[in-house]
C-alpha atoms as a PDB file:
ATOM      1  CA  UNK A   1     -76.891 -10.004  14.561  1.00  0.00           C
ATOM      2  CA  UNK A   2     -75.591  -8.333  17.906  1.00  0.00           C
ATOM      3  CA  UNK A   3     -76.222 -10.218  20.843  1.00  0.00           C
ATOM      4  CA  UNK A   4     -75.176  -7.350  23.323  1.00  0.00           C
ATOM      5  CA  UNK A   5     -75.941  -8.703  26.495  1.00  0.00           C
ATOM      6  CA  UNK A   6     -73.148 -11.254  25.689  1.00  0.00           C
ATOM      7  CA  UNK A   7     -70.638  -8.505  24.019  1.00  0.00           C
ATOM      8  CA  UNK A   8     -70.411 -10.690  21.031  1.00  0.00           C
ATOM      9  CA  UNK A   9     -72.471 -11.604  18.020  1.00  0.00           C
ATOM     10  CA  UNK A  10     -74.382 -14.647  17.066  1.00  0.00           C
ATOM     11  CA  UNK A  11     -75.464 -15.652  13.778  1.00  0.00           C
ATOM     12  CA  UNK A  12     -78.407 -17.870  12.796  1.00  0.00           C
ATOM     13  CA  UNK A  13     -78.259 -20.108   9.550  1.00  0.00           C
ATOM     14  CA  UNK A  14     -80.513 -22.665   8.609  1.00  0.00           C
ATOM     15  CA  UNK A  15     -80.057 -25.678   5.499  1.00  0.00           C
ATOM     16  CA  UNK A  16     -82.155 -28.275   3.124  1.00  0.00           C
ATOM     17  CA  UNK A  17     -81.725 -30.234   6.483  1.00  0.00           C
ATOM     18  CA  UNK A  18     -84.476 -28.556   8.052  1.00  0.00           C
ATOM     19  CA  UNK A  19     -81.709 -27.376  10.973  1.00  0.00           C
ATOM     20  CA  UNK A  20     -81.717 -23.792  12.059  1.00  0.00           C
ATOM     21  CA  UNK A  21     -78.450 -23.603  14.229  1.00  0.00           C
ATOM     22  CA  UNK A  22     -77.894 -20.524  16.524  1.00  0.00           C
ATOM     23  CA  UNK A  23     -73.891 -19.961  16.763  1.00  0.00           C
ATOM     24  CA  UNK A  24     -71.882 -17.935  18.933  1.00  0.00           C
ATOM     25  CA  UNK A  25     -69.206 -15.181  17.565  1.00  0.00           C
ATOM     26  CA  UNK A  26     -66.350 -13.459  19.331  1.00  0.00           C
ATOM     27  CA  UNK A  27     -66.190  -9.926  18.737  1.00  0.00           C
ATOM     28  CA  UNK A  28     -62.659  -9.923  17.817  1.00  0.00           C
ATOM     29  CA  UNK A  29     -64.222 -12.805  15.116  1.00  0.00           C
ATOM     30  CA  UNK A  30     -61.328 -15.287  16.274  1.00  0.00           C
ATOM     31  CA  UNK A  31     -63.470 -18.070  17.253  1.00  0.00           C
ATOM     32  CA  UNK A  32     -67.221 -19.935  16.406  1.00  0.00           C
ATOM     33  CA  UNK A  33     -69.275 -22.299  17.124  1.00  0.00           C
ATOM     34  CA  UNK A  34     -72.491 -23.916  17.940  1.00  0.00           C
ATOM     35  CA  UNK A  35     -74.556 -22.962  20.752  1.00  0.00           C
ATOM     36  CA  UNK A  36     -77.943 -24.467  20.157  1.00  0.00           C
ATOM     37  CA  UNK A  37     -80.105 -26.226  17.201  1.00  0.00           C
ATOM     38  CA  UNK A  38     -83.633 -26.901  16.392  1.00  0.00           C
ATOM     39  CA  UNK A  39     -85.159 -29.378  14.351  1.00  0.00           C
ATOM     40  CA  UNK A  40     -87.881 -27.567  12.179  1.00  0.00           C
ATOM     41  CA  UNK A  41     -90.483 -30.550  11.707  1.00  0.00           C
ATOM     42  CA  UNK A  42     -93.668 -30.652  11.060  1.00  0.00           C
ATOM     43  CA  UNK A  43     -96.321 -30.058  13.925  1.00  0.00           C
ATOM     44  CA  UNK A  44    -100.299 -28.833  14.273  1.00  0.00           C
ATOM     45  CA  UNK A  45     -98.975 -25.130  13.508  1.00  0.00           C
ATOM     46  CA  UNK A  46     -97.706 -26.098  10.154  1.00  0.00           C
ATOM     47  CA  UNK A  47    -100.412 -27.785   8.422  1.00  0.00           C
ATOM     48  CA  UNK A  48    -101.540 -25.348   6.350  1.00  0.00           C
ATOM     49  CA  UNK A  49     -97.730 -24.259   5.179  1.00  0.00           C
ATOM     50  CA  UNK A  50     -97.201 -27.973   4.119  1.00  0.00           C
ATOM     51  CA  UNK A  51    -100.870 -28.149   1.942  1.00  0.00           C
ATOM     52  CA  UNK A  52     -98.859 -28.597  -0.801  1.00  0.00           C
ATOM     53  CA  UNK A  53     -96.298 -31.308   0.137  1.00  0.00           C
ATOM     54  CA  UNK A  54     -95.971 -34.996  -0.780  1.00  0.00           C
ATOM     55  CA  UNK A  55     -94.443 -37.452   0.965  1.00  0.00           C
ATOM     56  CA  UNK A  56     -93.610 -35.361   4.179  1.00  0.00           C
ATOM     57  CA  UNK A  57     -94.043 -37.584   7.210  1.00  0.00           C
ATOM     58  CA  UNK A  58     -94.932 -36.516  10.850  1.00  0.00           C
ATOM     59  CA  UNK A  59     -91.637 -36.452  11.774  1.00  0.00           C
ATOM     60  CA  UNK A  60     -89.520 -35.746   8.555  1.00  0.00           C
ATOM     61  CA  UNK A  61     -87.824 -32.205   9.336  1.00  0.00           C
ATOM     62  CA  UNK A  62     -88.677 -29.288   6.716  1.00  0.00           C
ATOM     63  CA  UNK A  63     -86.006 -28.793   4.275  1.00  0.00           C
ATOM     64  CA  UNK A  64     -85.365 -24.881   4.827  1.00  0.00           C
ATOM     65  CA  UNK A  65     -84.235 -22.102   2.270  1.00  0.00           C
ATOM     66  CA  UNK A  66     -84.273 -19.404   3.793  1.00  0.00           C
ATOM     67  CA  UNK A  67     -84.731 -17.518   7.082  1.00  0.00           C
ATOM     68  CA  UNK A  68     -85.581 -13.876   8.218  1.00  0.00           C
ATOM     69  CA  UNK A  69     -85.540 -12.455  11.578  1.00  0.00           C
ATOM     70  CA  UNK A  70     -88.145 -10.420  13.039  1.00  0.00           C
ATOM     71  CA  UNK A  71     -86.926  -6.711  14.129  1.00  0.00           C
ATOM     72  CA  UNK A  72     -88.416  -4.386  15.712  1.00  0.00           C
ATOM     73  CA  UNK A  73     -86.943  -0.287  16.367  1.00  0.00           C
ATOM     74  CA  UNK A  74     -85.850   0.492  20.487  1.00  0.00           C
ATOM     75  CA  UNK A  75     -86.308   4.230  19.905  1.00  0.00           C
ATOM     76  CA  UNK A  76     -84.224   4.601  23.404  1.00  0.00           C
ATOM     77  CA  UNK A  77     -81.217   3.815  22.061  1.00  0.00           C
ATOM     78  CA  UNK A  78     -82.039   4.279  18.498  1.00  0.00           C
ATOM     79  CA  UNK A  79     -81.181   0.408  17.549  1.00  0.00           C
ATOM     80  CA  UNK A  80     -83.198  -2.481  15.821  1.00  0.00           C
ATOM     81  CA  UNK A  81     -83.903  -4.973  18.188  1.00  0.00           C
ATOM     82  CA  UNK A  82     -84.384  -8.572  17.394  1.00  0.00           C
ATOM     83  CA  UNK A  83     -88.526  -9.748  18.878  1.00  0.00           C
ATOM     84  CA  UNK A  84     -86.992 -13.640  18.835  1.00  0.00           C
ATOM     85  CA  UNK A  85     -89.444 -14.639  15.930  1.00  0.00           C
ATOM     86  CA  UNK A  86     -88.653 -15.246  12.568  1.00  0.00           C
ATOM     87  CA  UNK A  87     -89.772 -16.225   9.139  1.00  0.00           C
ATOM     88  CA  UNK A  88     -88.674 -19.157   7.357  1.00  0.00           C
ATOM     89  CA  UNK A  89     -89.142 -20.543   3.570  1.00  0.00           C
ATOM     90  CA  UNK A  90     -89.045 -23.957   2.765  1.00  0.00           C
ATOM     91  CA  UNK A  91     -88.545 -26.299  -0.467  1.00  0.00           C
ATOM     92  CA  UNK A  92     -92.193 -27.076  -0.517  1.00  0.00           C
ATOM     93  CA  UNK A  93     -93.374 -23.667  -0.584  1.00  0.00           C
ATOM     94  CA  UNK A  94     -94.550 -23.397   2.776  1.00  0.00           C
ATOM     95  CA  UNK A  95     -93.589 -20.170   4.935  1.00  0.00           C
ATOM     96  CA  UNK A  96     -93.691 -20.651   8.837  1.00  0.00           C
ATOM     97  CA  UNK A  97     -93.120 -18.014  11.734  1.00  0.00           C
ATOM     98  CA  UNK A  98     -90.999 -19.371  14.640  1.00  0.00           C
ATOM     99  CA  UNK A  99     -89.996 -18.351  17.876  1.00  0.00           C
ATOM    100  CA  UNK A 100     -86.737 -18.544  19.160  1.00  0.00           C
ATOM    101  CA  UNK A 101     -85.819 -18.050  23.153  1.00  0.00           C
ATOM    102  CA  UNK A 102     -82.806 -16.696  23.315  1.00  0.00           C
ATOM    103  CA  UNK A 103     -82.945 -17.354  26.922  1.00  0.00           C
ATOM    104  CA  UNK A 104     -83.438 -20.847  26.705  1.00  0.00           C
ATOM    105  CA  UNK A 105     -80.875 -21.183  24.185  1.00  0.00           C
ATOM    106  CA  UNK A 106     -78.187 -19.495  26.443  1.00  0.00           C
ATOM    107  CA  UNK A 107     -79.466 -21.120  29.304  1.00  0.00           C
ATOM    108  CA  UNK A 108     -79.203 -24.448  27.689  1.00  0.00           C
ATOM    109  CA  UNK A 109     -75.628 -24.444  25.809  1.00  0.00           C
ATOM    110  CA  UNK A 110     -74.363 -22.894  29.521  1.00  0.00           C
ATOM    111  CA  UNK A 111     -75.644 -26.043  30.681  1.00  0.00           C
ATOM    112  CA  UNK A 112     -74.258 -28.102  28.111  1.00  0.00           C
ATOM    113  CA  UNK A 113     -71.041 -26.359  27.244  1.00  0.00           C
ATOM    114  CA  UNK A 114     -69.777 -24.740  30.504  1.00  0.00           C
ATOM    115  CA  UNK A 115     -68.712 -21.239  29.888  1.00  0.00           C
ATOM    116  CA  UNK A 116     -69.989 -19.752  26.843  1.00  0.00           C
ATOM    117  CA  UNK A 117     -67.184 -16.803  26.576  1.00  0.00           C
ATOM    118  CA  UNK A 118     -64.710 -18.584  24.928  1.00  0.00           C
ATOM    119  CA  UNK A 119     -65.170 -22.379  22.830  1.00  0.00           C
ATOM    120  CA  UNK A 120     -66.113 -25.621  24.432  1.00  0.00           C
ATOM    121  CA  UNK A 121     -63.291 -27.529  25.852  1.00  0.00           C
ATOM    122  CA  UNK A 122     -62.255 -30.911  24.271  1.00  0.00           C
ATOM    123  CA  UNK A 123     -65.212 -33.531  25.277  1.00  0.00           C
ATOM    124  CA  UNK A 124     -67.883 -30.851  25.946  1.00  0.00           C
ATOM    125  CA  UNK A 125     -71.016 -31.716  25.471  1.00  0.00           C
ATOM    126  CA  UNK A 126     -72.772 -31.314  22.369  1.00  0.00           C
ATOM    127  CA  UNK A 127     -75.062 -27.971  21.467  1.00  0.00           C
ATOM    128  CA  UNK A 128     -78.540 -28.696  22.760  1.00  0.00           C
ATOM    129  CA  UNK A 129     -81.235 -29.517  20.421  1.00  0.00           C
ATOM    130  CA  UNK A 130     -84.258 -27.475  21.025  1.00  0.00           C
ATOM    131  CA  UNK A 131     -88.096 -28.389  20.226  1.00  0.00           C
ATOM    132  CA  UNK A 132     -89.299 -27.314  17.239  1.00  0.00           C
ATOM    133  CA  UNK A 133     -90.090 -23.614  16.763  1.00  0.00           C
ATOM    134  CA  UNK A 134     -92.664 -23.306  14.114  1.00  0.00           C
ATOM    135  CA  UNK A 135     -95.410 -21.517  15.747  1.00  0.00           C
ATOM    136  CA  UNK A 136     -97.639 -20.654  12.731  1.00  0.00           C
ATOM    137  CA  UNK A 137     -97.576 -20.880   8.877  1.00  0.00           C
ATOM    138  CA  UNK A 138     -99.466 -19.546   5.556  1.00  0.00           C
ATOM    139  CA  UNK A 139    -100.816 -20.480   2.456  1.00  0.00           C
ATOM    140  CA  UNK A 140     -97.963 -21.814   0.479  1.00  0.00           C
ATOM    141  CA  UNK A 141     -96.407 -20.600  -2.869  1.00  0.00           C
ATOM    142  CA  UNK A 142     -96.589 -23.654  -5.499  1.00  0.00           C
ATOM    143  CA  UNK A 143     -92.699 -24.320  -5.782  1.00  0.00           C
ATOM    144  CA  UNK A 144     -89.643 -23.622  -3.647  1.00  0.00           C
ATOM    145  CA  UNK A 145     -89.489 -20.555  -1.551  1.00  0.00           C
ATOM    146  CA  UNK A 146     -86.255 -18.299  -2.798  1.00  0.00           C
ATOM    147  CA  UNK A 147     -86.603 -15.710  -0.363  1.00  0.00           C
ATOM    148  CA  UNK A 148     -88.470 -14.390   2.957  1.00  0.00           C
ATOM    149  CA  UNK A 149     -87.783 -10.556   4.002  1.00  0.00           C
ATOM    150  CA  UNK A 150     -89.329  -8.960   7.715  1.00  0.00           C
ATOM    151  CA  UNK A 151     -90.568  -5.426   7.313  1.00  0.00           C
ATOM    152  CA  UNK A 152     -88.629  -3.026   9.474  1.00  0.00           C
ATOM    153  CA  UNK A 153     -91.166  -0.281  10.138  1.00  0.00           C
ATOM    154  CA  UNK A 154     -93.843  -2.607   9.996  1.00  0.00           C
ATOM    155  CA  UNK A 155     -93.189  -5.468  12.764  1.00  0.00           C
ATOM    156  CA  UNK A 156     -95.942  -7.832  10.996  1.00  0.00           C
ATOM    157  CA  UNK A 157     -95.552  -7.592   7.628  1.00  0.00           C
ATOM    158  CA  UNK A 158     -93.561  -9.607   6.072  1.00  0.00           C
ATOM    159  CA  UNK A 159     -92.747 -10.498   2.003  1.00  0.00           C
ATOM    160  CA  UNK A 160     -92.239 -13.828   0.061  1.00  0.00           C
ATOM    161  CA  UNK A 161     -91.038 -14.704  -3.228  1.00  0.00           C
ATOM    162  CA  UNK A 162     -90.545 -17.805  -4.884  1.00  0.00           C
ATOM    163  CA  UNK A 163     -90.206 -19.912  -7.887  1.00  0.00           C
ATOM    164  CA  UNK A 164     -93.445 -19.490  -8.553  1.00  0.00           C
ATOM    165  CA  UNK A 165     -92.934 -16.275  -9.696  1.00  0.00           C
ATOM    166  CA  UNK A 166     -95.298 -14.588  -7.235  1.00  0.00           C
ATOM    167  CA  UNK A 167     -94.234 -11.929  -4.884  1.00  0.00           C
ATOM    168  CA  UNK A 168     -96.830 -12.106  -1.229  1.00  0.00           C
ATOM    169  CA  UNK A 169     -96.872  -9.505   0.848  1.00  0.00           C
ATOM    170  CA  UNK A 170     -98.573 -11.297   4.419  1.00  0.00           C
ATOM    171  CA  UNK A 171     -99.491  -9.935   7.612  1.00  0.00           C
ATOM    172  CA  UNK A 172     -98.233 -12.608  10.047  1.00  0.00           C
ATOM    173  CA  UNK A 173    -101.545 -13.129  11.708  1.00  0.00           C
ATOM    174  CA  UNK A 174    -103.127 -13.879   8.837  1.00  0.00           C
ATOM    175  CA  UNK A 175    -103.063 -17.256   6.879  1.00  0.00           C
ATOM    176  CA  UNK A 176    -103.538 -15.550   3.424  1.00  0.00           C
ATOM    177  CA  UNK A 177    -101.347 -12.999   2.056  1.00  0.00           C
ATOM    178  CA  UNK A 178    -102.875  -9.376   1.509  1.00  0.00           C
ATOM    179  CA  UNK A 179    -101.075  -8.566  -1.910  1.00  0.00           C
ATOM    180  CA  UNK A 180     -99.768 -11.728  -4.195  1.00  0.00           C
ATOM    181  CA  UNK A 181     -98.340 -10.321  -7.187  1.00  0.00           C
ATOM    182  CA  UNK A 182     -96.572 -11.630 -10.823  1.00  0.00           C
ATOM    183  CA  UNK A 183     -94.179  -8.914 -11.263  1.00  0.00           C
ATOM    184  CA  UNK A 184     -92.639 -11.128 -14.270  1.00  0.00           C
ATOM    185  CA  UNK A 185     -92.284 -14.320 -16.027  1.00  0.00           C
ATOM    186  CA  UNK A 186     -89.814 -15.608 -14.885  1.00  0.00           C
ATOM    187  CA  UNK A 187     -88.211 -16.486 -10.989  1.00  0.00           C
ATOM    188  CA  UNK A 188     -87.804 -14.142  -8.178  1.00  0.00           C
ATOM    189  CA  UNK A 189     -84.680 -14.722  -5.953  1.00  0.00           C
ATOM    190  CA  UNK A 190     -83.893 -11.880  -3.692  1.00  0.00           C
ATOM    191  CA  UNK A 191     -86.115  -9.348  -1.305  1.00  0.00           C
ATOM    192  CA  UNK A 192     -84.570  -6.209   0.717  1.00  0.00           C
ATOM    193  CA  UNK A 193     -86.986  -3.417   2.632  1.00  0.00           C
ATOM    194  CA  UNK A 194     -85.447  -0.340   2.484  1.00  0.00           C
ATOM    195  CA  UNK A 195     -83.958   1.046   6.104  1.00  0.00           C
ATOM    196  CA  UNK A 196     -85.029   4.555   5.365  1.00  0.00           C
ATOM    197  CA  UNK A 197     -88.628   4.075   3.807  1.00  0.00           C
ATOM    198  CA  UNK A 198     -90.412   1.671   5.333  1.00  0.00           C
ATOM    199  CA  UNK A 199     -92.521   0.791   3.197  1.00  0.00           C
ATOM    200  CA  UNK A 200     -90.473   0.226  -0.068  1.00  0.00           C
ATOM    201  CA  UNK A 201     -89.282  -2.987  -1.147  1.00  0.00           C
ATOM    202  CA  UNK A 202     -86.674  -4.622  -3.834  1.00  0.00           C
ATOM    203  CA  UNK A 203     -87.644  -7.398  -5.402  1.00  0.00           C
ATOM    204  CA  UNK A 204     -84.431  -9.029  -7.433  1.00  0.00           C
ATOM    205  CA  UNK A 205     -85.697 -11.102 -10.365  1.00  0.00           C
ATOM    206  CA  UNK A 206     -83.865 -13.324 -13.408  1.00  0.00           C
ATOM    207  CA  UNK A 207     -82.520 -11.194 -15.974  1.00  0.00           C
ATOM    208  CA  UNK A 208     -80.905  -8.497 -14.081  1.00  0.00           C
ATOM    209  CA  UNK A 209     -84.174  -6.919 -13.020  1.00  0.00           C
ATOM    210  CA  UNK A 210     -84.849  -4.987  -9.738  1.00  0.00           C
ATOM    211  CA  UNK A 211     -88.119  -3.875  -9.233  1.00  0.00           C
ATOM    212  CA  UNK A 212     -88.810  -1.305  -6.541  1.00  0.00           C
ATOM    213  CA  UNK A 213     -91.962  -1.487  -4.993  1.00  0.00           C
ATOM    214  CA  UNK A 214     -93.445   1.215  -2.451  1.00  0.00           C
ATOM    215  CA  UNK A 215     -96.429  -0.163  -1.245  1.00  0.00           C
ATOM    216  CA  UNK A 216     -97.599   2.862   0.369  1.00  0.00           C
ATOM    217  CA  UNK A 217     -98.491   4.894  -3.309  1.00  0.00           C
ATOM    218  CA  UNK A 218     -99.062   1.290  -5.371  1.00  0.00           C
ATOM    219  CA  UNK A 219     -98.765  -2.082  -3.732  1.00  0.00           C
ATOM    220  CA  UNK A 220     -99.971  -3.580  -7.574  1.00  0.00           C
ATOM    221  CA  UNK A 221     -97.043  -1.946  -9.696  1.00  0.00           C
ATOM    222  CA  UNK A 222     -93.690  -1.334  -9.193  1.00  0.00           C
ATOM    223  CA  UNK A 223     -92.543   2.420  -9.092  1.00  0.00           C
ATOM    224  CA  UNK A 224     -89.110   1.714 -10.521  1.00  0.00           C
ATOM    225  CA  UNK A 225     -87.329  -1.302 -12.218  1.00  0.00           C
ATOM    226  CA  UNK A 226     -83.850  -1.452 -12.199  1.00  0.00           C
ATOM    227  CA  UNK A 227     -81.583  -3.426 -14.780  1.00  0.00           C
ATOM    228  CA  UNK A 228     -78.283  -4.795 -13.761  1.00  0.00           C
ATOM    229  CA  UNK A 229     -75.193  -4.466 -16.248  1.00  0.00           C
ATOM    230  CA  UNK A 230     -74.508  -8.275 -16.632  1.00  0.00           C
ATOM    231  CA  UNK A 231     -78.073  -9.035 -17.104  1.00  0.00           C
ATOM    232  CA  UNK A 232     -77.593 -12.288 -14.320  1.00  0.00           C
ATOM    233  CA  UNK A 233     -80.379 -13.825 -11.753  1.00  0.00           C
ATOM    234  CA  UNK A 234     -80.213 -11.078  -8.670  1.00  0.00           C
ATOM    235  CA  UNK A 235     -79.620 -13.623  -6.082  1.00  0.00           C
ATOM    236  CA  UNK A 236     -79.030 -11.041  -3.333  1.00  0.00           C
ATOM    237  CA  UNK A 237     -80.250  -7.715  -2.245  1.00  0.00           C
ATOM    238  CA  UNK A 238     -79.264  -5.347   0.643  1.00  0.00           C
ATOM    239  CA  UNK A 239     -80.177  -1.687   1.167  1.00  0.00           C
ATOM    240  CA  UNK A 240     -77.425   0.788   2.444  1.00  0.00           C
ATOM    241  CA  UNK A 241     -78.048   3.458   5.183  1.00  0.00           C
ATOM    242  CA  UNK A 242     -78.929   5.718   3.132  1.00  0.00           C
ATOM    243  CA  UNK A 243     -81.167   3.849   1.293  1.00  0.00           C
ATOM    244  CA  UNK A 244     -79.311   3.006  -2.143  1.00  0.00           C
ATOM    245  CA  UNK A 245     -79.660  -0.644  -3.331  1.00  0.00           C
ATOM    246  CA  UNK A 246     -76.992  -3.187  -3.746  1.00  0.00           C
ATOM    247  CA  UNK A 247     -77.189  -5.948  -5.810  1.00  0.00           C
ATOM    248  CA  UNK A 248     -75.536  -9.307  -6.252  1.00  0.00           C
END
């Protein structure tokens, strides 16, 4: 995502690790690297997210599968603009909503790194890690979360899907999800919310199957489902400007 305040971009990733790791891109993409990392372990806000879990100790960081962040539309410049939460999915099925300061994180990897408009200089401190950012969580899906997508028009909805084979649609103030669907049998892997119409979703599924969903004429049943040539798990999902799907 664009960071422009900084004229460059920075990119957050997180991993099984239970790191999310905010990095630092050039604009001219000729250099990267690590400005900041949090350890994403458990704490009082994400009890009810690990309900589910064996074995997880205070301490033991979440393993993470996937992250989405939180967007919301600047209508003076026309531009999506990032809020600094986000929604991540974990290998135990819980879903948590963090926060993350991008202040603090700049102001910290300054302090660390030096100057943060080019790399660190050999022997530069290490990135900074950061507390943990989990802020609140919700009623977990019973197997490994696959996928987490933040409505666009909507800044607190958000969707889930899982190996479970349910699809949630949550409002992030609320523990429980408002719609829980089993569009199929079988694993869902990918979400996408379309740019254009807010309210419509892609859900990619095993088999080659897309299913469209716009929740504002049937939340229950999808209006369209799509069937991809090679019949393979959708894995990924991305909407164009114009609102067309893409599929991988």
């Amino acid at each position: 995502s664009f960071e422009p305040m900084h004229n460059d971009y920075k990119v957050v990733t997180c991993s099984p690790d239970g790191r999310v790791v905010v990095w630092k891109l050039l604009e001219s993409l000729s250099a990267v690297w690590p400005l900041a990392h949090f350890s994403v372990a458990p704490n009082e806000n994400a009890k009810i997210g690990l309900s589910l879990a064996r074995g997880y100790a205070a301490t033991r960081p979440l393993g993470l599968t996937c992250l989405a962040l939180e967007k919301v539309r600047d209508e003076a410049f026309d531009t999506m603009q990032e809020t600094g939460f986000f929604i991540a999915g974990s290998e135990c099925g819980g879903t948590f909503r963090c926060f993350l300061n991008m202040s603090e994180v700049f102001a910290r990897a300054e302090q660390a790194l030096g100057s943060l408009l080019r790399p660190p200089a050999a022997g530069a401190g290490d990135a900074p890690e950061l507390r943990s950012p989990v802020v609140y969580s919700y009623r977990p899906h019973a197997g490994p979360v696959h996928a987490v997508a933040c409505c666009l028009g909507q800044r607190n909805l958000f969707a889930s899907c899982g190996a479970d084979g349910t699809l949630r649609i949550h409002s992030c103030l609320q523990v429980d999800a408002v719609v829980k669907l089993e569009p199929t049998a079988s694993y869902l892997y990918s979400l996408a919310w379309s740019p254009v119409r807010p309210l419509v979703l892609a859900v990619g599924a095993a088999h080659g199957a897309v299913l469209l969903y716009d929740l504002a004429a049937d939340p229950a049943r999808p209006v369209e489902v799509l069937s991809i040539p090679d019949g393979g798990n959708v894995f990924a999902l991305a909407f164009t400007a114009a609102g067309s799907v893409l599929a991988a």
